[in-house]
C-alpha atoms as a PDB file:
ATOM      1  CA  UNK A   1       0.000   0.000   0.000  1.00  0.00           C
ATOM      2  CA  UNK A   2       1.723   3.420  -1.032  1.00  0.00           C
ATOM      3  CA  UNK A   3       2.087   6.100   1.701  1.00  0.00           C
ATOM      4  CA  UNK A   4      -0.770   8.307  -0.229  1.00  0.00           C
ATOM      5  CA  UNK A   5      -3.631   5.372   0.233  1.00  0.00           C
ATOM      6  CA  UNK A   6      -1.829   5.033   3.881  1.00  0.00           C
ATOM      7  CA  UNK A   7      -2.234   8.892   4.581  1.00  0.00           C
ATOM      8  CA  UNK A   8      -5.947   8.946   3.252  1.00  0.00           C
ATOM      9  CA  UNK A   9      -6.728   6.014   5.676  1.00  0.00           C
ATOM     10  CA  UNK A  10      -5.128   8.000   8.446  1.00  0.00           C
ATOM     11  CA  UNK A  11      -7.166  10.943   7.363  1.00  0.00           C
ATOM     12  CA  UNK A  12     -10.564   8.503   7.345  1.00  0.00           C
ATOM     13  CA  UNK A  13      -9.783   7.246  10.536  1.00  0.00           C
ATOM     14  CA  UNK A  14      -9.568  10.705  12.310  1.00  0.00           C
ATOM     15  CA  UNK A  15     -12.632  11.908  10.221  1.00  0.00           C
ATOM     16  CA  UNK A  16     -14.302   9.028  11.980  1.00  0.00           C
ATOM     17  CA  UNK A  17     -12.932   9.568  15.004  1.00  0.00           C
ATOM     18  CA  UNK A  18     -14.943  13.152  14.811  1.00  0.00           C
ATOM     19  CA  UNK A  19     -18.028  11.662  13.967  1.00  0.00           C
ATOM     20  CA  UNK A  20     -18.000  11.858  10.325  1.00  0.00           C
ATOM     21  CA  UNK A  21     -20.027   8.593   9.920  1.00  0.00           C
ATOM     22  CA  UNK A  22     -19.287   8.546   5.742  1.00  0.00           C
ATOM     23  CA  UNK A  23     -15.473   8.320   6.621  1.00  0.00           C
ATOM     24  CA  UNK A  24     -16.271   4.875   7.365  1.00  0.00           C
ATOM     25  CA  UNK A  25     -18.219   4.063   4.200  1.00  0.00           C
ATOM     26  CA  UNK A  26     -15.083   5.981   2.319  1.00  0.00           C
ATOM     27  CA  UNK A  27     -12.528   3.977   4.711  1.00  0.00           C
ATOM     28  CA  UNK A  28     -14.085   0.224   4.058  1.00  0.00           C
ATOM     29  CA  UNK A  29     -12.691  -0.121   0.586  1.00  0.00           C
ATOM     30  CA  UNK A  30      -9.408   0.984   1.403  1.00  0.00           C
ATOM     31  CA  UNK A  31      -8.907  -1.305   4.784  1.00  0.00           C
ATOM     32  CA  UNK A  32     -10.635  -4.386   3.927  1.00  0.00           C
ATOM     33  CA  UNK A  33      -7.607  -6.402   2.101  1.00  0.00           C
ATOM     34  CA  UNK A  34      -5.726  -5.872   5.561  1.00  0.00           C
ATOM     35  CA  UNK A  35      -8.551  -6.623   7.389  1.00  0.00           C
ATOM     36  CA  UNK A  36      -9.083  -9.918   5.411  1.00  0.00           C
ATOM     37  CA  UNK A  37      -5.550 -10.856   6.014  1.00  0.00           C
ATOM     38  CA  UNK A  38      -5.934 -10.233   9.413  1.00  0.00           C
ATOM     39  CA  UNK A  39      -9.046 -12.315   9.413  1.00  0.00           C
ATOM     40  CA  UNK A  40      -7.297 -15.103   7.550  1.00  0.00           C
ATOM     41  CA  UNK A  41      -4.738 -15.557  10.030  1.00  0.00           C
ATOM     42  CA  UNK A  42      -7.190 -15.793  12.407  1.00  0.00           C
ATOM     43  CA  UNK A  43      -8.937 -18.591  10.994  1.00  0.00           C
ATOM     44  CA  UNK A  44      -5.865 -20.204  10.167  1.00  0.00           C
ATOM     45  CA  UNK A  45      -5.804 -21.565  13.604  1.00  0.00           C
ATOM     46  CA  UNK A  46      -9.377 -22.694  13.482  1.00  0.00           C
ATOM     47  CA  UNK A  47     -10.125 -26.328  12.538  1.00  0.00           C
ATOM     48  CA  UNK A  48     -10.514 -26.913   8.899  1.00  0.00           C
ATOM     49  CA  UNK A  49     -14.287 -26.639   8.357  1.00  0.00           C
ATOM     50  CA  UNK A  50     -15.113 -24.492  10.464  1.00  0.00           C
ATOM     51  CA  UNK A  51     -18.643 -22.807   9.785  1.00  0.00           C
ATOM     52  CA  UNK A  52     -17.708 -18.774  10.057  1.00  0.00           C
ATOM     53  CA  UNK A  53     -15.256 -17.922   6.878  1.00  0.00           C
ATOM     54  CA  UNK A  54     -13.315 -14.857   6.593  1.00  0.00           C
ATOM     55  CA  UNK A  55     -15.000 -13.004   4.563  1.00  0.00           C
ATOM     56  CA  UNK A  56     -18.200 -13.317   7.661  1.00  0.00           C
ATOM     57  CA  UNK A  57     -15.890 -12.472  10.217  1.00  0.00           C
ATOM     58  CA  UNK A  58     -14.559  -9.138   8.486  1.00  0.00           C
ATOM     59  CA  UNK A  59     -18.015  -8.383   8.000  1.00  0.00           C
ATOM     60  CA  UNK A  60     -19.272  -9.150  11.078  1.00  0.00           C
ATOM     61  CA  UNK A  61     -16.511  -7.139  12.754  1.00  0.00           C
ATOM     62  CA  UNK A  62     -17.175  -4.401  10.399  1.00  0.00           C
ATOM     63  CA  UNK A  63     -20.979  -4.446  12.041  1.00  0.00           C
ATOM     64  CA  UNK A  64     -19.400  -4.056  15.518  1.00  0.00           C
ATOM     65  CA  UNK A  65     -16.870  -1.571  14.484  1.00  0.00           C
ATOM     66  CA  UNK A  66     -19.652   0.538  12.437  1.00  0.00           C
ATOM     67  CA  UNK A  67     -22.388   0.057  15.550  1.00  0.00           C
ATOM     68  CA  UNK A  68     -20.495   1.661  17.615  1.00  0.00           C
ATOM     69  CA  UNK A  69     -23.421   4.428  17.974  1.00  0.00           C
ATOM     70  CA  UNK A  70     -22.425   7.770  19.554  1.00  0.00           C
ATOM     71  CA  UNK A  71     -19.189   6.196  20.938  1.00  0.00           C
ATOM     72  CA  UNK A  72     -16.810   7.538  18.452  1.00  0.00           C
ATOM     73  CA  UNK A  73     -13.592   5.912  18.609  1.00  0.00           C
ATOM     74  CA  UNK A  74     -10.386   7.935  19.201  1.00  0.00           C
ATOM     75  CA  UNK A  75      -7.657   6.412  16.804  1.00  0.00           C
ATOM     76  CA  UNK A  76      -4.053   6.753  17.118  1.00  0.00           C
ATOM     77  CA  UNK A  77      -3.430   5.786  13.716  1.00  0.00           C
ATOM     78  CA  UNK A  78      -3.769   2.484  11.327  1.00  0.00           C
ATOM     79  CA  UNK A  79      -2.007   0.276  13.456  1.00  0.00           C
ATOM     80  CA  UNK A  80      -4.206   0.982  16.309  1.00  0.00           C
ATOM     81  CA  UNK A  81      -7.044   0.561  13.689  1.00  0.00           C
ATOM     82  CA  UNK A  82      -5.861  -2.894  12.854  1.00  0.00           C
ATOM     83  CA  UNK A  83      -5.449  -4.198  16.417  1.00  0.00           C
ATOM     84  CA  UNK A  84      -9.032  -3.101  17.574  1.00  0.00           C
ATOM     85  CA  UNK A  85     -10.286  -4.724  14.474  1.00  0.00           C
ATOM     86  CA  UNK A  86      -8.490  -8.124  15.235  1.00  0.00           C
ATOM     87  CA  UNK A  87      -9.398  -7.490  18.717  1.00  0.00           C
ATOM     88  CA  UNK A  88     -13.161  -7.485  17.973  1.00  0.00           C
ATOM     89  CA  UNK A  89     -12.470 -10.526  15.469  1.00  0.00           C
ATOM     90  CA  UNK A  90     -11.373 -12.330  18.396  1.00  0.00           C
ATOM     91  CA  UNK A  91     -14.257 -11.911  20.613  1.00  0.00           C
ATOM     92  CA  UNK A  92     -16.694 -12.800  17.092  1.00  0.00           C
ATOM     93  CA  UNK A  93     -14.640 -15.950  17.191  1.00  0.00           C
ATOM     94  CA  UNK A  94     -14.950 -16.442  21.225  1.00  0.00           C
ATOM     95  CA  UNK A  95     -18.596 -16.435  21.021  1.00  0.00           C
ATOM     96  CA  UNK A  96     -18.850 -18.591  18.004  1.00  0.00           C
ATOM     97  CA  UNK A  97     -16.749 -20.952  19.681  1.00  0.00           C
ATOM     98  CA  UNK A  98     -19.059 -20.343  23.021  1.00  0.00           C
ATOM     99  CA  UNK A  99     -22.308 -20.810  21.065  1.00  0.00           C
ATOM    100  CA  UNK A 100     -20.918 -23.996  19.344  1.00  0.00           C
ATOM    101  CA  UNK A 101     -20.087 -25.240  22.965  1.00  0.00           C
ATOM    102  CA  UNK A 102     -23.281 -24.633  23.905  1.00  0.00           C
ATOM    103  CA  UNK A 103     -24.782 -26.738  21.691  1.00  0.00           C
ATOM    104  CA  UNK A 104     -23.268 -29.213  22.181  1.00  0.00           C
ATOM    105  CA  UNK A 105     -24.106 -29.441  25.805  1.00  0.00           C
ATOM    106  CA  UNK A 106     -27.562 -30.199  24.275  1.00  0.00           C
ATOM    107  CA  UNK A 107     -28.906 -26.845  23.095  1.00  0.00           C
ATOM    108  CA  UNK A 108     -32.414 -26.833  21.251  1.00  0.00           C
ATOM    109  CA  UNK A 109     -32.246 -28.492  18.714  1.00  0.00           C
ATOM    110  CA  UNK A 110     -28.953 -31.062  19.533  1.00  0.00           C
ATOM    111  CA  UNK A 111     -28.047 -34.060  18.044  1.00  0.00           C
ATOM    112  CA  UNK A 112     -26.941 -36.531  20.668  1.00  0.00           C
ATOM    113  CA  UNK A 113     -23.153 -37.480  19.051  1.00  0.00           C
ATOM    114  CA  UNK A 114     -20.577 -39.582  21.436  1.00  0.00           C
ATOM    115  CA  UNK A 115     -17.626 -37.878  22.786  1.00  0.00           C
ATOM    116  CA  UNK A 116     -15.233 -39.290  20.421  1.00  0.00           C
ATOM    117  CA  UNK A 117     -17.569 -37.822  17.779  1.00  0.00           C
ATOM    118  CA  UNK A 118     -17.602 -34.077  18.719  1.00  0.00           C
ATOM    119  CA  UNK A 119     -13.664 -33.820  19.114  1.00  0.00           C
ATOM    120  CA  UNK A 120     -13.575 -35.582  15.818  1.00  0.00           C
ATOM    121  CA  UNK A 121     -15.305 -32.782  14.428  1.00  0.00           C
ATOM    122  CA  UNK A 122     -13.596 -29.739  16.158  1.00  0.00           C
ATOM    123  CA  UNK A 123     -10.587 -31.303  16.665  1.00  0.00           C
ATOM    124  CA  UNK A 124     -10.530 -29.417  20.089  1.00  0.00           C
ATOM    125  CA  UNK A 125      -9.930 -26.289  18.843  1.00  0.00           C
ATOM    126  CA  UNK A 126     -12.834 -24.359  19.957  1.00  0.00           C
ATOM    127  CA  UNK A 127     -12.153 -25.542  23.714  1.00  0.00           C
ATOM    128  CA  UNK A 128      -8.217 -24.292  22.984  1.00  0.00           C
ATOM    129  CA  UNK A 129      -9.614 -20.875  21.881  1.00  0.00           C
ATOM    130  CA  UNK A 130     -11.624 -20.644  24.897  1.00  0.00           C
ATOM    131  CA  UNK A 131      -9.430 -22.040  27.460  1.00  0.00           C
ATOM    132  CA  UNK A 132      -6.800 -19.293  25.742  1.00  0.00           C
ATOM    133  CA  UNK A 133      -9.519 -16.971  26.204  1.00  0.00           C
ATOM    134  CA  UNK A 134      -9.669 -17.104  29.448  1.00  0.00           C
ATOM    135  CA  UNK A 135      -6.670 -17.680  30.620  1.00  0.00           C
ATOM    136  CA  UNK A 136      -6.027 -14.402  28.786  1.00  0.00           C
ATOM    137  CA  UNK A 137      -8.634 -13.035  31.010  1.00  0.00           C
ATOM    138  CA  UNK A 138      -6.642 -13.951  34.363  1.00  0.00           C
ATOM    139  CA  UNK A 139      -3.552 -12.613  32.765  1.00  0.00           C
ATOM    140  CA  UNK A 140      -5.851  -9.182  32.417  1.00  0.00           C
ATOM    141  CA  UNK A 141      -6.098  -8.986  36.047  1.00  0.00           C
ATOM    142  CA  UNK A 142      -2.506  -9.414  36.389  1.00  0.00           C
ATOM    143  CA  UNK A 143      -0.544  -7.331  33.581  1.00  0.00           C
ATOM    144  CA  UNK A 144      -3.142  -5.695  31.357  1.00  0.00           C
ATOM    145  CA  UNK A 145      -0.021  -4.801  29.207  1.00  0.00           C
ATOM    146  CA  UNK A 146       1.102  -8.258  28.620  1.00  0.00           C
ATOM    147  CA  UNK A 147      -2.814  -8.865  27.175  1.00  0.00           C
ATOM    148  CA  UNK A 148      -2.362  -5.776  25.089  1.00  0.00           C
ATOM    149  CA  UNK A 149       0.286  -7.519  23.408  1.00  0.00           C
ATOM    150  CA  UNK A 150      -0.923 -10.646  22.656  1.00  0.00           C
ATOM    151  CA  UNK A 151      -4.124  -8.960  21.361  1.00  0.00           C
ATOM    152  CA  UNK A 152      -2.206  -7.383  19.216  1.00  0.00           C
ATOM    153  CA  UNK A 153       0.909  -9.225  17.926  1.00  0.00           C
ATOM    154  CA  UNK A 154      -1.082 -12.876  17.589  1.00  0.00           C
ATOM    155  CA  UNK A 155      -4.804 -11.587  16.935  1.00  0.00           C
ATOM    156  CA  UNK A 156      -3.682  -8.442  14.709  1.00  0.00           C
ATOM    157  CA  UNK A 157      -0.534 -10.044  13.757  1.00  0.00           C
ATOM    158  CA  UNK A 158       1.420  -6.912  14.200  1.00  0.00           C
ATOM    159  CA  UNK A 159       4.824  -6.630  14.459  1.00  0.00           C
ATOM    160  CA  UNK A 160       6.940  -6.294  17.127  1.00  0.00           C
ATOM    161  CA  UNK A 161       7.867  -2.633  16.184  1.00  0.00           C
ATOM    162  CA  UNK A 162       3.516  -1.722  15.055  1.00  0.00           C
ATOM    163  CA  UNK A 163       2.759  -3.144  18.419  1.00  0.00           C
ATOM    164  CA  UNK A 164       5.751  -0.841  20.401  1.00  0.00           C
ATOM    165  CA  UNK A 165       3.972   1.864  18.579  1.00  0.00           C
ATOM    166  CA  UNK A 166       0.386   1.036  19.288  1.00  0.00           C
ATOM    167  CA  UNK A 167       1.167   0.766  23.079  1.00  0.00           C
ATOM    168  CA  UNK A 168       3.875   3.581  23.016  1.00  0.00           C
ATOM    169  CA  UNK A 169       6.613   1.402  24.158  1.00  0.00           C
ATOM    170  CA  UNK A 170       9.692   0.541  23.499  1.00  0.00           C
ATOM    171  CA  UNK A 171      10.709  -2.608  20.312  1.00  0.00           C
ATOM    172  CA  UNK A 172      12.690  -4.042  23.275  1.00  0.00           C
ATOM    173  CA  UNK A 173      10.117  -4.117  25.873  1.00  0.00           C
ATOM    174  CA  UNK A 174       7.589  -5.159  23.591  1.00  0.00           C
ATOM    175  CA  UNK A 175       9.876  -7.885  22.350  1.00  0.00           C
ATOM    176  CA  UNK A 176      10.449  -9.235  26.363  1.00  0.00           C
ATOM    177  CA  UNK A 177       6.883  -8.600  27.125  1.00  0.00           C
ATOM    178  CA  UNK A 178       5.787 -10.646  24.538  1.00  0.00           C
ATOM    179  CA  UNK A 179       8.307 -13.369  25.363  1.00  0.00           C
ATOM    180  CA  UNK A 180       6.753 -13.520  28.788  1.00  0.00           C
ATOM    181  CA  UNK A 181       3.304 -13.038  27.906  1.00  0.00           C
ATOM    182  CA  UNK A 182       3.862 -16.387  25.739  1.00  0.00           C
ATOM    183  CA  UNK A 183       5.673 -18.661  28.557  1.00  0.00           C
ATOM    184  CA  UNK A 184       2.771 -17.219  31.510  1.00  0.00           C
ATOM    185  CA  UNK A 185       0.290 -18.132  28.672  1.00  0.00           C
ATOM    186  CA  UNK A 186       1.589 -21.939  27.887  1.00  0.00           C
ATOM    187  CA  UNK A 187       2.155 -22.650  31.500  1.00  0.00           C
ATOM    188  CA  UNK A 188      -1.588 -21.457  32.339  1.00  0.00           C
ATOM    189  CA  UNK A 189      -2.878 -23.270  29.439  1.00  0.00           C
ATOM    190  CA  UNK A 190      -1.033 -26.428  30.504  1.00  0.00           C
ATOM    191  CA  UNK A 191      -2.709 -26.976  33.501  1.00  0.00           C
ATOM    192  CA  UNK A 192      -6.171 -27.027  32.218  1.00  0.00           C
END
């Protein structure tokens, strides 16, 4: 993307930001290939089948981002853009993941399958994204920073330099913080 189409997203962002609702309609066009990549990643750690596609969870994000109502967001520039939109992509996944859980505790509707039958379908990875979920949420109540960063480097896939910026840190700290984020998150996840 050339620094002119980055600029005029900048531009959008802030019109946004000031309530201009059409800088969103003008900003959609020129976001959504980053957004899909963003959503792609995303799903790249999803079983293979899985019923929500990438294109659904852009747009469904998109709905969240765009019903914000008279909450305007303040953004500090595309970076911070991209990490509230994987953000929100996460928790689209999270509930997918919780309403698919639901059901098959016997929601209306169920189909009684044998426990060897439902992992075989979701391989387990809807229980991994919520047990990462909330183990993410006890790290939260510890280091709200350290969340910041995962949110951002594996559910935005930013780099280690975007996310520095986003947060206003330093590479190196974000590098370390990251590091340790990782290792609290694989021990936590480890014991359930």
């Amino acid at each position: 993307m050339g620094d002119a189409a980055q600029e005029e997203i900048t531009q959008l962002l802030a019109d946004w930001g000031r309530g201009d609702a059409s800088a969103l309609d003008r900003l959609v066009p020129l976001v959504h290939a980053e957004l899909r990549r963003i959503a792609r990643r995303q799903m790249s750690r999803e079983r293979p089948g899985h019923t929500l596609q990438a294109t659904a969870l852009v747009n469904e994000a998109y709905l969240r981002l765009a019903g914000q109502g008279d909450a305007q967001p303040r953004w500090q520039g595309r970076a911070h853009f991209y990490a509230v939109a994987a953000q929100v992509m996460r928790h689209v996944l999270i509930d997918h993941a919780r309403t698919r859980a639901r059901a098959k505790r016997g929601g209306p509707g169920a189909v009684q399958v044998t426990l060897g039958e439902a992992e075989a379908l979701d391989g387990g990875r809807a229980d991994d994204l919520l047990a990462l979920d909330e183990a993410l949420r006890e790290l939260q109540t510890v280091d709200p920073q350290k969340v910041r960063i995962v949110e951002l480097r594996y559910f935005g896939g930013l780099s280690v330099e975007e996310t520095a910026e986003v947060l206003g840190i330093s590479p190196t700290t974000a590098r370390r913080e990251w590091r340790r984020a990782k290792a609290w998150l694989y021990r936590e996840m480890q014991r359930t």
